[in-house]
C-alpha atoms as a PDB file:
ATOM      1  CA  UNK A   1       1.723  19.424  21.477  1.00  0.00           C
ATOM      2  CA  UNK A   2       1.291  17.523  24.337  1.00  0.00           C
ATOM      3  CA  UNK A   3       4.179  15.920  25.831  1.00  0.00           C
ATOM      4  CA  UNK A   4       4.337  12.068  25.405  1.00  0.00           C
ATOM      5  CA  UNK A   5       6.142   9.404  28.662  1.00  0.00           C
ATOM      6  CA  UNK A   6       7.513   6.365  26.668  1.00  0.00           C
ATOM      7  CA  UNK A   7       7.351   3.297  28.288  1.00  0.00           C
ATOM      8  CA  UNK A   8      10.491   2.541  27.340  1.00  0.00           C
ATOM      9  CA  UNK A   9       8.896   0.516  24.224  1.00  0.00           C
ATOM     10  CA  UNK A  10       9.249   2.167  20.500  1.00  0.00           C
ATOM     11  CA  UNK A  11       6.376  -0.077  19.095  1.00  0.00           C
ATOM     12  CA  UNK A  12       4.437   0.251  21.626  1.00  0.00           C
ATOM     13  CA  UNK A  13       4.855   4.163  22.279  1.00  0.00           C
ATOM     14  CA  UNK A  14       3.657   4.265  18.712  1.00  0.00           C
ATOM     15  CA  UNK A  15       0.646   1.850  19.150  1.00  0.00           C
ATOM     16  CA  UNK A  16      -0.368   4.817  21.649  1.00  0.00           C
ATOM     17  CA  UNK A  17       0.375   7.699  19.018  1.00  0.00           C
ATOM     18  CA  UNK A  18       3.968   8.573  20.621  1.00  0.00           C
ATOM     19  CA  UNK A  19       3.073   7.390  24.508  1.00  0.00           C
ATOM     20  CA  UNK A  20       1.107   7.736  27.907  1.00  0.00           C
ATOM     21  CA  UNK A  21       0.082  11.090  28.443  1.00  0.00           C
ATOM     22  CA  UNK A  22       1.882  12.472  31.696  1.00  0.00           C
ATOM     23  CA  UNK A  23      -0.169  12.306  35.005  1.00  0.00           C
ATOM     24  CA  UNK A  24      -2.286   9.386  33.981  1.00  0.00           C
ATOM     25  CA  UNK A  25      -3.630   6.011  35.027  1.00  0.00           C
ATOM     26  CA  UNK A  26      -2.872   2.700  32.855  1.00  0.00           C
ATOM     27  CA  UNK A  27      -4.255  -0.784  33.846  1.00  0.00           C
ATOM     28  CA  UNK A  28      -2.371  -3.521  32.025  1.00  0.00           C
ATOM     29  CA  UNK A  29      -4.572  -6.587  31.883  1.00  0.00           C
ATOM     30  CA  UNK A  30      -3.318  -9.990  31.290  1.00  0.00           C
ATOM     31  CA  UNK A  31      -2.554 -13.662  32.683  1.00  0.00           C
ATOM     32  CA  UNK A  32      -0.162 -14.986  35.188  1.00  0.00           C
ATOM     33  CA  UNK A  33       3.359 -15.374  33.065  1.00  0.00           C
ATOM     34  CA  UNK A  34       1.988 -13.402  30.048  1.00  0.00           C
ATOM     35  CA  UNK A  35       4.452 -10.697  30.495  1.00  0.00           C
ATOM     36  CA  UNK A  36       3.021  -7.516  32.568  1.00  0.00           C
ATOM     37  CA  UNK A  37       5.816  -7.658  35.100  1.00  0.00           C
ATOM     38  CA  UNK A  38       8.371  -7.538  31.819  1.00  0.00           C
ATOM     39  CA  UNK A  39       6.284  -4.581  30.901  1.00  0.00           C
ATOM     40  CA  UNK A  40       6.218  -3.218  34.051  1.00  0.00           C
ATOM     41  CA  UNK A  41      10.181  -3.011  34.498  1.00  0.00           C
ATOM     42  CA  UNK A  42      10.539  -2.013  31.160  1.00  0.00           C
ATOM     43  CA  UNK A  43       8.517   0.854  32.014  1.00  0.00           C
ATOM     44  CA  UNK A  44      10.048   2.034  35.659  1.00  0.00           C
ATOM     45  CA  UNK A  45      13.371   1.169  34.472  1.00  0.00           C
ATOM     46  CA  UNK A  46      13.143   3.626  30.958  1.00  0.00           C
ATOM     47  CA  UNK A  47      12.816   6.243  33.944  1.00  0.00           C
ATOM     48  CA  UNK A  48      16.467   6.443  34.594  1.00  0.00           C
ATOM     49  CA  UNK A  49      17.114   7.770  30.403  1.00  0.00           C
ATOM     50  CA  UNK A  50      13.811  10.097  30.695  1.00  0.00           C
ATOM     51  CA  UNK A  51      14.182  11.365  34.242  1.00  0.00           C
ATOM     52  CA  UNK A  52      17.149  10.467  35.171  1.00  0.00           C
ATOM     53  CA  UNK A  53      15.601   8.319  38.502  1.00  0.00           C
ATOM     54  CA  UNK A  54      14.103   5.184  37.936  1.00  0.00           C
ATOM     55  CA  UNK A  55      10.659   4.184  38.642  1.00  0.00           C
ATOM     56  CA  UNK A  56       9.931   2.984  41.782  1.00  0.00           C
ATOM     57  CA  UNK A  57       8.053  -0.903  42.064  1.00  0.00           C
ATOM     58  CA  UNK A  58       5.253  -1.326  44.182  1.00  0.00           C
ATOM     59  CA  UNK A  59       4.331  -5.136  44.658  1.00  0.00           C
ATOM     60  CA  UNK A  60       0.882  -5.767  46.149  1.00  0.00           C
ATOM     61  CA  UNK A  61       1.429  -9.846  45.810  1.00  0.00           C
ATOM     62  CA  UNK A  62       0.538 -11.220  49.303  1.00  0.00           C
ATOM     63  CA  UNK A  63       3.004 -14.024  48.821  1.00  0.00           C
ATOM     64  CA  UNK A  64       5.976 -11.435  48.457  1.00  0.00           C
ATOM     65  CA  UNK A  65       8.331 -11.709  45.498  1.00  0.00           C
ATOM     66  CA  UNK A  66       6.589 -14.488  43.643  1.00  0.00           C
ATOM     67  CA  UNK A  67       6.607 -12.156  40.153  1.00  0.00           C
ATOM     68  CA  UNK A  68      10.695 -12.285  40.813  1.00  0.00           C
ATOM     69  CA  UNK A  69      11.231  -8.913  40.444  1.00  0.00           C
ATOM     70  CA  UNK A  70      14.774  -8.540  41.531  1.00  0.00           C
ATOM     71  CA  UNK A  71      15.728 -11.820  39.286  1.00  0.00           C
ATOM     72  CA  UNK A  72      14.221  -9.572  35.793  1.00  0.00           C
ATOM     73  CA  UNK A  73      15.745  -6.625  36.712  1.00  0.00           C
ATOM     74  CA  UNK A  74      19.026  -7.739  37.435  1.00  0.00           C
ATOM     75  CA  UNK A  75      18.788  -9.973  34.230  1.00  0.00           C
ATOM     76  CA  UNK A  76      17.221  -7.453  31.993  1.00  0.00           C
ATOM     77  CA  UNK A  77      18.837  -4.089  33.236  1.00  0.00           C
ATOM     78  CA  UNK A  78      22.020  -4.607  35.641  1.00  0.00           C
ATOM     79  CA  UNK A  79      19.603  -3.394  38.066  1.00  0.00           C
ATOM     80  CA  UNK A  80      19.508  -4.627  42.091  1.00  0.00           C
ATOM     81  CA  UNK A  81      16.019  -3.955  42.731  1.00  0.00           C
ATOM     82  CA  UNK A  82      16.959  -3.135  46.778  1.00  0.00           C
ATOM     83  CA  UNK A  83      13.367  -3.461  49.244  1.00  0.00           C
ATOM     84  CA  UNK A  84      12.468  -0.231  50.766  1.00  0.00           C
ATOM     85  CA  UNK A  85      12.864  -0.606  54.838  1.00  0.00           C
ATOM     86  CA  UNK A  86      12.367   2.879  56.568  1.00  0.00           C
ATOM     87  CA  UNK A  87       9.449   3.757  58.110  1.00  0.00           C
ATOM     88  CA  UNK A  88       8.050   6.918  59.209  1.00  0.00           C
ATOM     89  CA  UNK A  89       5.488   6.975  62.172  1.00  0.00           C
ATOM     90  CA  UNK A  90       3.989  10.909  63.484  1.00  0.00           C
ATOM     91  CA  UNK A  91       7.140  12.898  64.721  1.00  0.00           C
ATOM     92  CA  UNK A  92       9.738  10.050  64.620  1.00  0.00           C
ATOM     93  CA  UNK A  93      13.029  11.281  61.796  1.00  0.00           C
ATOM     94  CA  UNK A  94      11.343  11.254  58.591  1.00  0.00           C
ATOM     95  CA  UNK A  95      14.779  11.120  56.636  1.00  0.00           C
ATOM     96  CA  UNK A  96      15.740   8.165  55.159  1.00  0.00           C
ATOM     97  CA  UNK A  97      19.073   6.572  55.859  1.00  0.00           C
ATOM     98  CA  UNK A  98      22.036   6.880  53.531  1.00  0.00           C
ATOM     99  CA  UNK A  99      21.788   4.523  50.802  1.00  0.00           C
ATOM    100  CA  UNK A 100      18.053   3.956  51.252  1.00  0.00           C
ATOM    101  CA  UNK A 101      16.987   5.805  48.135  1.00  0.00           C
ATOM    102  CA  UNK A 102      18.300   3.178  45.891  1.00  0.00           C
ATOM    103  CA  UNK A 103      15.745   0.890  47.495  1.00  0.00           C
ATOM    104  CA  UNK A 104      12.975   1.208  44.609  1.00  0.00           C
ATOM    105  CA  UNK A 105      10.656  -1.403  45.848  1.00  0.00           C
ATOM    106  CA  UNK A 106       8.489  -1.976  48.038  1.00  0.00           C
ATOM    107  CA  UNK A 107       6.120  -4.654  49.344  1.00  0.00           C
ATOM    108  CA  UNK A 108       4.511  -3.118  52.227  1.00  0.00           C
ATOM    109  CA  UNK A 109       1.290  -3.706  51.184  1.00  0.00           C
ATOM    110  CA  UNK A 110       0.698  -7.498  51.351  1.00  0.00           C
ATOM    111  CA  UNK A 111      -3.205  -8.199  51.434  1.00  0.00           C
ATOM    112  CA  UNK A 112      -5.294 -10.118  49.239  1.00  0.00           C
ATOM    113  CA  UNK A 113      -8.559 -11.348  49.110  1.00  0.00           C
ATOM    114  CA  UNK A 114     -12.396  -9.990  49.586  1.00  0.00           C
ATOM    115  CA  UNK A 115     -12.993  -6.583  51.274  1.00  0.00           C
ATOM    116  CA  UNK A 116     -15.089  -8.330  53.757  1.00  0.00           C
ATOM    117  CA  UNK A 117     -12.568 -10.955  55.002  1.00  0.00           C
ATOM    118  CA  UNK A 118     -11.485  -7.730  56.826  1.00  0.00           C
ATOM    119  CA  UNK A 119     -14.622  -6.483  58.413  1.00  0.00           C
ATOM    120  CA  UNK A 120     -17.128  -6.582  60.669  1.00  0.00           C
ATOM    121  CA  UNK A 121     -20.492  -6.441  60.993  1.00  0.00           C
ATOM    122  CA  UNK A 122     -21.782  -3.604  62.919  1.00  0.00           C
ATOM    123  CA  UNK A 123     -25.058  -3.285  64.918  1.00  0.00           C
ATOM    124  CA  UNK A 124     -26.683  -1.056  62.396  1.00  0.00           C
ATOM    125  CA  UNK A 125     -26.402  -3.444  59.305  1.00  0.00           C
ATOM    126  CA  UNK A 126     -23.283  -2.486  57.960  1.00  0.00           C
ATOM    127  CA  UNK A 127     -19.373  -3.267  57.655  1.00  0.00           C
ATOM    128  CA  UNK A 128     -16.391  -1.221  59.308  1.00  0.00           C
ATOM    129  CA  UNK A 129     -12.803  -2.878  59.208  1.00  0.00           C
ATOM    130  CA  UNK A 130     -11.923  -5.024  61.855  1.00  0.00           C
ATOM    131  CA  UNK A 131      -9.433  -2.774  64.603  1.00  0.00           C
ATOM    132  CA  UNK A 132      -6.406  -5.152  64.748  1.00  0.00           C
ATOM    133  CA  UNK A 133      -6.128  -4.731  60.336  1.00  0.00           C
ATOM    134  CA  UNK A 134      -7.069  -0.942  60.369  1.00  0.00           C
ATOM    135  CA  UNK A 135      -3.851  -0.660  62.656  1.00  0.00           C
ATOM    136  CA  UNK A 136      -1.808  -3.198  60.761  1.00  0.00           C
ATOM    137  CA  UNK A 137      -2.799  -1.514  57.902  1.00  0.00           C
ATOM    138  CA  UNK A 138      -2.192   1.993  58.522  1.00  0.00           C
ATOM    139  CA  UNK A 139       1.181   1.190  59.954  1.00  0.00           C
ATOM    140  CA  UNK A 140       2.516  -0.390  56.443  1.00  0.00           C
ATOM    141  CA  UNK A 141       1.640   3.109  55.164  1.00  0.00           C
ATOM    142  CA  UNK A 142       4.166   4.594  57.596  1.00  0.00           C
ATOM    143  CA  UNK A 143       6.378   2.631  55.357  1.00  0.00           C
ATOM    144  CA  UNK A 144       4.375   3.349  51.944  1.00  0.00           C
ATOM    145  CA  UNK A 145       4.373   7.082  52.163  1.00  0.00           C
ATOM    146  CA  UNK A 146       7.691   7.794  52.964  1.00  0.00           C
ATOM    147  CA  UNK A 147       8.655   5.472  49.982  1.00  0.00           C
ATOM    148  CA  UNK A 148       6.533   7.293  47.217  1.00  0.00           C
ATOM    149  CA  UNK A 149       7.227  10.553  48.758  1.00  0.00           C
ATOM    150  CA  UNK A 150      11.180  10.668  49.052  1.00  0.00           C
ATOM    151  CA  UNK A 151      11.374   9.075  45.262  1.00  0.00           C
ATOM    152  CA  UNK A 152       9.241  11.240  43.982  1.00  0.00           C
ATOM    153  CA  UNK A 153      10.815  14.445  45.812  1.00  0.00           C
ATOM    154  CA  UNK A 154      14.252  12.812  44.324  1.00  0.00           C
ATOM    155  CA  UNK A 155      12.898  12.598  40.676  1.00  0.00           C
ATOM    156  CA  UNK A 156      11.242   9.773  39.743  1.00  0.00           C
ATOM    157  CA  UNK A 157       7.845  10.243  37.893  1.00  0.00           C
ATOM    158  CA  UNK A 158       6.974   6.466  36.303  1.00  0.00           C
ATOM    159  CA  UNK A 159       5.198   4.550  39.049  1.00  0.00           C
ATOM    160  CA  UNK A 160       4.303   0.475  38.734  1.00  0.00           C
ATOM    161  CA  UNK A 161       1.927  -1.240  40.670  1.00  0.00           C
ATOM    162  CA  UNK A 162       2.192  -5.026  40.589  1.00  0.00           C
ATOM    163  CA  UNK A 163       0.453  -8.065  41.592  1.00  0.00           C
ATOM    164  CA  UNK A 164      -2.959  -7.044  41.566  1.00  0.00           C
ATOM    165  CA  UNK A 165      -4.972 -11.176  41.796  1.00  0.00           C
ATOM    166  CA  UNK A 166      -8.488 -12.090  39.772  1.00  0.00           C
ATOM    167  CA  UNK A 167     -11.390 -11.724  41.290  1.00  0.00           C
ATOM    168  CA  UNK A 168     -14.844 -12.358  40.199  1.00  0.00           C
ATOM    169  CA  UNK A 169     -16.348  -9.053  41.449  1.00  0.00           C
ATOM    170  CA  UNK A 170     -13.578  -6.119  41.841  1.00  0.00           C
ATOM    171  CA  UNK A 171     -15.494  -3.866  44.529  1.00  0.00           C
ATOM    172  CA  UNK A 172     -15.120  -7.380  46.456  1.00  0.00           C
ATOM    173  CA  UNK A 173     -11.098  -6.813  46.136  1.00  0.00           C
ATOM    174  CA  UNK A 174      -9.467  -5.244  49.318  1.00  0.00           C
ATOM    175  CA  UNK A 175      -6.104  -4.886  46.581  1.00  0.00           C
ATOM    176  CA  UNK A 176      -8.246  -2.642  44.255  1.00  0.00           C
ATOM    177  CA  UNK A 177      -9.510  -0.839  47.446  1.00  0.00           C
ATOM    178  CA  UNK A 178      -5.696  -0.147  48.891  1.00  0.00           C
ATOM    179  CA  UNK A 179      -4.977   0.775  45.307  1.00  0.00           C
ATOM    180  CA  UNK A 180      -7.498   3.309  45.112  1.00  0.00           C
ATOM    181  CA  UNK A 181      -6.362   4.752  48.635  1.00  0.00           C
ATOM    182  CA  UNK A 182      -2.946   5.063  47.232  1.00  0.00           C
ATOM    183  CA  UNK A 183      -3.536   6.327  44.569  1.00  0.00           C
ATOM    184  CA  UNK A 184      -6.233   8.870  45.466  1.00  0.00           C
ATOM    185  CA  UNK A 185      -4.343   9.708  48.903  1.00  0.00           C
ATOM    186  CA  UNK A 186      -0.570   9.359  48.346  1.00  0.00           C
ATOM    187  CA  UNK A 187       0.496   9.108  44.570  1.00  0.00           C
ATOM    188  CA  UNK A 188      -1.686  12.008  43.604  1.00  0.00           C
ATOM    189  CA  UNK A 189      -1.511  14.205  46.424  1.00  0.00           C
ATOM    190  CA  UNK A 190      -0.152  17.350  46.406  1.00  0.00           C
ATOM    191  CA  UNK A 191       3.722  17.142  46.945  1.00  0.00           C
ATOM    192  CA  UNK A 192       3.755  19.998  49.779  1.00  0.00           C
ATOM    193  CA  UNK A 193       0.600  18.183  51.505  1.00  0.00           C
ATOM    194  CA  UNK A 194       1.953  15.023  51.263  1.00  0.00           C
ATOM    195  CA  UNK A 195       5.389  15.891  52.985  1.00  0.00           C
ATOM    196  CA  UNK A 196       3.904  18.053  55.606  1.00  0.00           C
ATOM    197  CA  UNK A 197       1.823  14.362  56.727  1.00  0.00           C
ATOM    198  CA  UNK A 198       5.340  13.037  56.280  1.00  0.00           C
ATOM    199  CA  UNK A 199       7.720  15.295  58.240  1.00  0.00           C
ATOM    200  CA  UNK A 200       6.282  15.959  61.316  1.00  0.00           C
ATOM    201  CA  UNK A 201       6.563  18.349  63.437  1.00  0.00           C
ATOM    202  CA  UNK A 202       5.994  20.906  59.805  1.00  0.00           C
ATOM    203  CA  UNK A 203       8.358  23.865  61.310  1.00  0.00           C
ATOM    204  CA  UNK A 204      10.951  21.429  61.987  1.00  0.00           C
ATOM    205  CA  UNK A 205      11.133  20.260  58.105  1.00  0.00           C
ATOM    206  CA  UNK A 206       9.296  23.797  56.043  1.00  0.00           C
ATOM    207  CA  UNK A 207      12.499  23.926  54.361  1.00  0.00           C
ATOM    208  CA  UNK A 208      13.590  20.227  53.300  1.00  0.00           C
ATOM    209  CA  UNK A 209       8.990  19.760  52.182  1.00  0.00           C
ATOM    210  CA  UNK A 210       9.554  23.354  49.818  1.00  0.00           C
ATOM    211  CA  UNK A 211      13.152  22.433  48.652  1.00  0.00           C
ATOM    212  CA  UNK A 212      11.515  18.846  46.956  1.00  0.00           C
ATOM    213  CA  UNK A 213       8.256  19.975  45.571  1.00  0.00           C
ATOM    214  CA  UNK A 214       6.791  18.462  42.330  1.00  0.00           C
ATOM    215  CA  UNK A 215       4.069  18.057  40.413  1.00  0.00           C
ATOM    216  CA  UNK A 216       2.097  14.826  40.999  1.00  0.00           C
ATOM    217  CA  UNK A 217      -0.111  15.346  37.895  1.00  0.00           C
ATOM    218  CA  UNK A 218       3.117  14.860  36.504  1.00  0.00           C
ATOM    219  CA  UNK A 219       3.412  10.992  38.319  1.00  0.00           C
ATOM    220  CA  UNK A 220       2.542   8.117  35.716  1.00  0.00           C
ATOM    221  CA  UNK A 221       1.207   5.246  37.070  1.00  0.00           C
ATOM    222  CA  UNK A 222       0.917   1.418  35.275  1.00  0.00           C
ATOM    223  CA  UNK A 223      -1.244  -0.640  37.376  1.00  0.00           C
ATOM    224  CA  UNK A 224      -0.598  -4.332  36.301  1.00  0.00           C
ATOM    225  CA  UNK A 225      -3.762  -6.692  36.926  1.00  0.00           C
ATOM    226  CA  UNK A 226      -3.493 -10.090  36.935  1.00  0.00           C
ATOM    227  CA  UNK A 227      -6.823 -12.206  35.155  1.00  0.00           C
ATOM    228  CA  UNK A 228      -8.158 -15.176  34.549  1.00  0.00           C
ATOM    229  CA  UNK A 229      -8.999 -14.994  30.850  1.00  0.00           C
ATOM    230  CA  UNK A 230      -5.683 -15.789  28.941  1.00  0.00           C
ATOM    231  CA  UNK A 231      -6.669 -15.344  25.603  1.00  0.00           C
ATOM    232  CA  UNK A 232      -6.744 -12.127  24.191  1.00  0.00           C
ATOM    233  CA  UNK A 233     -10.421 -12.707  22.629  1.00  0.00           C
ATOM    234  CA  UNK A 234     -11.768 -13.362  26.158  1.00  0.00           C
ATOM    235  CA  UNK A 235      -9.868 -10.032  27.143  1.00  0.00           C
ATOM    236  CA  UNK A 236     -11.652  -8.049  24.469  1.00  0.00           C
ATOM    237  CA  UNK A 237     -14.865  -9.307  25.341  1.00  0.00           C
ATOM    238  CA  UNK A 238     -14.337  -8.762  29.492  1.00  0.00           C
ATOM    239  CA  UNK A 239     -17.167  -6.434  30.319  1.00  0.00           C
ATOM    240  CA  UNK A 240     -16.068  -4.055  32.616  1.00  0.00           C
ATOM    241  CA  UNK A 241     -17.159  -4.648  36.469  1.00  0.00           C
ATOM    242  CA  UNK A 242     -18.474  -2.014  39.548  1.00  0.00           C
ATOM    243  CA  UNK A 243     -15.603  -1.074  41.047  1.00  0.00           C
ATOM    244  CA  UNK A 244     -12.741  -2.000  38.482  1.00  0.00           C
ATOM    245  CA  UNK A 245     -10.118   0.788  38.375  1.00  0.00           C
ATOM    246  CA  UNK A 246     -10.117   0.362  34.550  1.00  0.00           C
ATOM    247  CA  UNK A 247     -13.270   2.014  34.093  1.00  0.00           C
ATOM    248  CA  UNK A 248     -11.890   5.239  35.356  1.00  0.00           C
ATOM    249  CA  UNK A 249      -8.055   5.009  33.871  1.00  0.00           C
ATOM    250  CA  UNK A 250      -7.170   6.908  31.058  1.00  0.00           C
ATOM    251  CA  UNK A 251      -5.510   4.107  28.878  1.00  0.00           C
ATOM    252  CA  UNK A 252      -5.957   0.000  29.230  1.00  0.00           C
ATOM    253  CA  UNK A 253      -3.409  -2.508  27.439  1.00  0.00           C
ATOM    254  CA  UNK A 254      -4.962  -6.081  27.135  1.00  0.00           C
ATOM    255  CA  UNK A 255      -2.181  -8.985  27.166  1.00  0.00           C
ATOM    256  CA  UNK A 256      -3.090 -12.295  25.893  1.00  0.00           C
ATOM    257  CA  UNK A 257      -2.375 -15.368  23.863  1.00  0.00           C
ATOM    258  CA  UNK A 258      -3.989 -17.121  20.794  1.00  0.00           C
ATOM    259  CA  UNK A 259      -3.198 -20.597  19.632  1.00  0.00           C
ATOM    260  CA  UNK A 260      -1.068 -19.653  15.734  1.00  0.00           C
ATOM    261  CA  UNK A 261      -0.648 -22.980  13.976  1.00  0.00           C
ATOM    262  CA  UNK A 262       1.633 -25.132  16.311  1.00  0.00           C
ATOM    263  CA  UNK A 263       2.820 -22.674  18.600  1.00  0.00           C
ATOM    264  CA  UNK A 264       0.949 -20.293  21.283  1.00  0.00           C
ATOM    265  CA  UNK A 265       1.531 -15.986  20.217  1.00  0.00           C
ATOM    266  CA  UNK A 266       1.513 -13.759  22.691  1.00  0.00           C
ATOM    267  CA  UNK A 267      -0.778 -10.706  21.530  1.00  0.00           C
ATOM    268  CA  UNK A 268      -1.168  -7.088  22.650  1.00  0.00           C
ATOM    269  CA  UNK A 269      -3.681  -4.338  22.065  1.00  0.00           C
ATOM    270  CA  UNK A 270      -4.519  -0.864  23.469  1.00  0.00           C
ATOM    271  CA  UNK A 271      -8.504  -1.499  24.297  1.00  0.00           C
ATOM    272  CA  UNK A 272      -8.728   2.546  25.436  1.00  0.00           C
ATOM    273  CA  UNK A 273      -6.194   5.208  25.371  1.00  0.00           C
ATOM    274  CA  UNK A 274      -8.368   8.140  26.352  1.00  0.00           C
ATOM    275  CA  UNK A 275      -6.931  12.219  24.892  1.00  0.00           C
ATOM    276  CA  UNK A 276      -5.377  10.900  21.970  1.00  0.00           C
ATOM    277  CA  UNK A 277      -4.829   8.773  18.600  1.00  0.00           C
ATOM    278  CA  UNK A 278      -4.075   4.857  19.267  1.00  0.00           C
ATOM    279  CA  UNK A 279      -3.645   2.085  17.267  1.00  0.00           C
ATOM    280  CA  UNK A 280      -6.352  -0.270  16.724  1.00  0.00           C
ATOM    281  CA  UNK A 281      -4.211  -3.347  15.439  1.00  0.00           C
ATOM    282  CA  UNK A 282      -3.021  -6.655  17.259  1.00  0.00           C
ATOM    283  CA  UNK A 283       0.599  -6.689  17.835  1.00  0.00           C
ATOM    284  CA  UNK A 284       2.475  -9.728  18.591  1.00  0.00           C
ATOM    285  CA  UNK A 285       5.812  -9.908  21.166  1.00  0.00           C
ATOM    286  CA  UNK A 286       7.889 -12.107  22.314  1.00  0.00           C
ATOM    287  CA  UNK A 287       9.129 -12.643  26.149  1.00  0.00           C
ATOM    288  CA  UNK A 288      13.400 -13.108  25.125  1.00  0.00           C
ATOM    289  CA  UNK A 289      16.548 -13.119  27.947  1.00  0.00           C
ATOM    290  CA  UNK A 290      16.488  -9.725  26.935  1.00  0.00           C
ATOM    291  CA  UNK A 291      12.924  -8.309  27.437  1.00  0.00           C
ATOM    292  CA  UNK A 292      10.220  -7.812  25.604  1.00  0.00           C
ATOM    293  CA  UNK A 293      10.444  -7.250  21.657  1.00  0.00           C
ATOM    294  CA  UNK A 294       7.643  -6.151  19.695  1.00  0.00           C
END
């Protein structure tokens, strides 16, 4: 039997015939305020009872902490949901300073907007990134890397990506294209590959990068995307674009609302929940001081 990672929901872990399957990719579709962020904490913080480290938050919301991450954690789980600070350029100390593994977020990663707002054209007809942002860019994954890295070498295994904005035509999106860098290039890189990029120069560090070895097929990841539709219909019937990561992830959860009588329900569904049984029914939840309840 395959093993199951709860996402820290009974109801829902049931809706997806006893959880996520370890290793995989889920996009979480829904509306600004509908709940994914709720979802999202639930999720990294059930880490701490299944792993015994908590998932680790990364927000990709270019107007920082508008989601108010630290404000649901603390409220919902006594958590202080510390920003990750230490950065690791080629051959500087890769180690992280005491204290700085209870830092669980991070918001390193602050673009949004099209793909092209970054580029150039070049003489040939194409697009390459312009210089100053390539740089920019690749020195917020000195801080990125060494973030996923250490928490994952220290235990954790549930992984949420957050603040992922609408757009018309997701190829377009320069969020889904540092997404797919991250997660083709960092969260699912091989541990002992990923630290010897990391800790620099490799005979220095051989024995901290084979001491923390893990499996990254073993690293679930919830990708939370934020869309225009708001009702769940709308949701059900959003066809699938080039270049949306949902086409390729193993399990999407639609979040919407419907108009019941006098009051507006929030709804949930599991649209594809690829390797196993799912339920096909409409579930309703409510958004309460103390979380979600299904």
């Amino acid at each position: 039997m395959v093993d199951r990672v709860s996402t820290g929901l009974p109801k829902l872990d049931a809706m997806l015939g006893g959880g996520l399957l370890p290793g995989t990719l889920t996009c979480v579709y829904g509306a600004t305020g509908i709940g994914k962020t709720h979802l999202g904490l639930t999720f990294a913080e059930h880490g701490r009872v299944a792993d015994g480290a908590r998932g680790i938050v990364l927000d990709m919301n270019g107007r920082g902490d508008s989601q108010q991450h630290d404000e649901y954690a603390a409220r919902l789980f006594r958590w202080p949901l510390k920003a990750w600070t230490h950065t690791v350029t080629p051959m500087s100390e890769p180690y992280p300073p005491a204290g700085e593994l209870d830092a669980f977020y991070s918001n390193a990663l602050r673009w949004v907007g099209r793909v092209r707002d970054f580029q150039v054209p070049t003489p040939d007809g194409s697009f390459e990134f312009v210089w100053n942002w390539k740089a920019t860019y690749g020195h917020a994954l000195y801080t990125v890397r060494p973030f996923v890295y250490y928490h994952l070498a220290a235990g954790t295994r549930h992984v949420v990506v957050d603040g992922v904005e609408p757009m018309d035509a997701p190829a377009d999106s320069i969020q889904f294209f540092m997404f797919n860098e991250l997660y083709r290039t960092i969260l699912h890189r091989d541990a002992e590959t990923l630290g010897m990029e990391i800790c620099l120069p490799v005979w220095k560090h051989r024995e901290f990068i084979d001491a923390h070895r893990y499996d990254h097929a073993r690293v679930t990841t919830l990708l939370l995307v934020t869309t225009e539709e708001t009702r769940l219909e709308d949701l059900l019937a959003r066809k699938v674009a080039t270049g949306d990561v949902g086409a390729t992830a193993n399990t999407i959860l639609a979040l919407g609302s419907e108009r019941v009588g006098s009051r507006l329900a929030r709804l949930l569904c599991v649209v594809k929940h690829r390797g196993s049984a799912m339920s096909d029914g409409i579930v309703e939840y409510k958004i309460t001081p103390t979380g979600i309840e299904m």
